[in-house]
Protein backbone atom coordinates (compact mmCIF):
# COMPACT_ATOMS: atom_id res chain seq x y z
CA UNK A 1 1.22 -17.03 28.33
CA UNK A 2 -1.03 -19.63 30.27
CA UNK A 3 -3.85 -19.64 26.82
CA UNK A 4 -2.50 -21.90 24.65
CA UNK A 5 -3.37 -21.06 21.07
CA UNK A 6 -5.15 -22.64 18.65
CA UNK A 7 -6.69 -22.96 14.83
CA UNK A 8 -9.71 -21.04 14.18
CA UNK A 9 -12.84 -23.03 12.91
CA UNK A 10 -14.29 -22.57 9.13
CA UNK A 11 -16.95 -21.16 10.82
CA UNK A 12 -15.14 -18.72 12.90
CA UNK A 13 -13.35 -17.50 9.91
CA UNK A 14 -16.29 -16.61 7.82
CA UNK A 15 -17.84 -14.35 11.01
CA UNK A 16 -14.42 -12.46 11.35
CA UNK A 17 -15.06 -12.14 7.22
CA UNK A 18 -18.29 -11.32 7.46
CA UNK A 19 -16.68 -8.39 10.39
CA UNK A 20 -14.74 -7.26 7.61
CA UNK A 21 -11.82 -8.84 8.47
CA UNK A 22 -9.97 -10.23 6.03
CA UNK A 23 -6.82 -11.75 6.85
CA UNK A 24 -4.85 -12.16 3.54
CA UNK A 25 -4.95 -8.23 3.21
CA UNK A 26 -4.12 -7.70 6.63
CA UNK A 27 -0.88 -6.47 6.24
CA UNK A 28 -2.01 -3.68 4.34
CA UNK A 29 -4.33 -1.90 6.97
CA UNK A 30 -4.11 0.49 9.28
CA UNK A 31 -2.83 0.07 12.45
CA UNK A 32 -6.25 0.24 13.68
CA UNK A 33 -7.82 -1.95 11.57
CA UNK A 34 -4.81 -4.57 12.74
CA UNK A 35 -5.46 -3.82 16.35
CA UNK A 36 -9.60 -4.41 15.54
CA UNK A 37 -8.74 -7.26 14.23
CA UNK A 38 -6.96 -8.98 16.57
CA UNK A 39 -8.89 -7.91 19.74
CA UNK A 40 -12.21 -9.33 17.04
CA UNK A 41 -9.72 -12.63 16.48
CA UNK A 42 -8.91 -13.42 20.12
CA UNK A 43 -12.08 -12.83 21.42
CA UNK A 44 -13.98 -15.09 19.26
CA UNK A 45 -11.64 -17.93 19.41
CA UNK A 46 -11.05 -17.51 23.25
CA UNK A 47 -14.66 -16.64 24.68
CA UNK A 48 -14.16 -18.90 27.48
CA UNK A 49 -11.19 -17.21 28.67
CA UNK A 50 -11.70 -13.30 27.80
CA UNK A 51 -11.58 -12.17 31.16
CA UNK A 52 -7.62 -13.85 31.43
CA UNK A 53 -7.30 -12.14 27.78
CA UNK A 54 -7.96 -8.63 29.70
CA UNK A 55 -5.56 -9.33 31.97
CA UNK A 56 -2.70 -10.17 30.03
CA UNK A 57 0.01 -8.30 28.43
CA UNK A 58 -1.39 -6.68 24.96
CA UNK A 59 2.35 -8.13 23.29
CA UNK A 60 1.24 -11.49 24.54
CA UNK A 61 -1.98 -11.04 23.10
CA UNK A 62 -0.03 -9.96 20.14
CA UNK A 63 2.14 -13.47 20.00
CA UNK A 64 -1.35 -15.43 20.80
CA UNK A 65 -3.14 -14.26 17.70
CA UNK A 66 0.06 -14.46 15.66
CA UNK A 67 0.22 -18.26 16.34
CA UNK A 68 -3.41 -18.59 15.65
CA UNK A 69 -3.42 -16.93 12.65
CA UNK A 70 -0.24 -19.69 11.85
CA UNK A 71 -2.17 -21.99 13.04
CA UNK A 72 -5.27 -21.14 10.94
CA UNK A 73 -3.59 -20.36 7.49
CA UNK A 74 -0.31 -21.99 7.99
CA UNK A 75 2.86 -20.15 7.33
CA UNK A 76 6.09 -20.67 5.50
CA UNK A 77 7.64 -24.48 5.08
CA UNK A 78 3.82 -25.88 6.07
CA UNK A 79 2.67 -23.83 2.72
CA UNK A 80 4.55 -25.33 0.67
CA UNK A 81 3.58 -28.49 1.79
């Protein structure tokens, strides 16, 4: 994976809010809504580099937005921090 990820800006999470995405309930949607969501995720937060998003792998899509969401919101031992 040559993108290397990165935390989303205050401002980018209130437009993927304001999208309807809402990434505390995330877990509970569809698998539609999930799939939305990350194409809606990666797309803002890499618009320089969509066209290498298209051409990558859709599970290495899947680990990008997973570390940006981790990156975002922080996850586990960070939390408790």
């Amino acid at each position: 994976m040559a993108i290397k990820a990165r935390s989303l800006t205050r401002k980018e999470v209130r437009i993927l809010n304001e999208k309807g995405i809402n990434f505390a309930t995330l877990d509970k949607a569809g698998q539609e809504a999930v799939q939305a969501s990350v194409d809606a995720t990666l797309d803002l937060a890499y618009q320089a580099q969509v066209e290498e998003l298209d051409g990558m792998k859709y599970s290495d899509c899947l680990q990008l937005f997973r570390q940006t969401v981790e990156l975002t919101f922080g996850v586990g031992a960070q939390e408790k921090n």
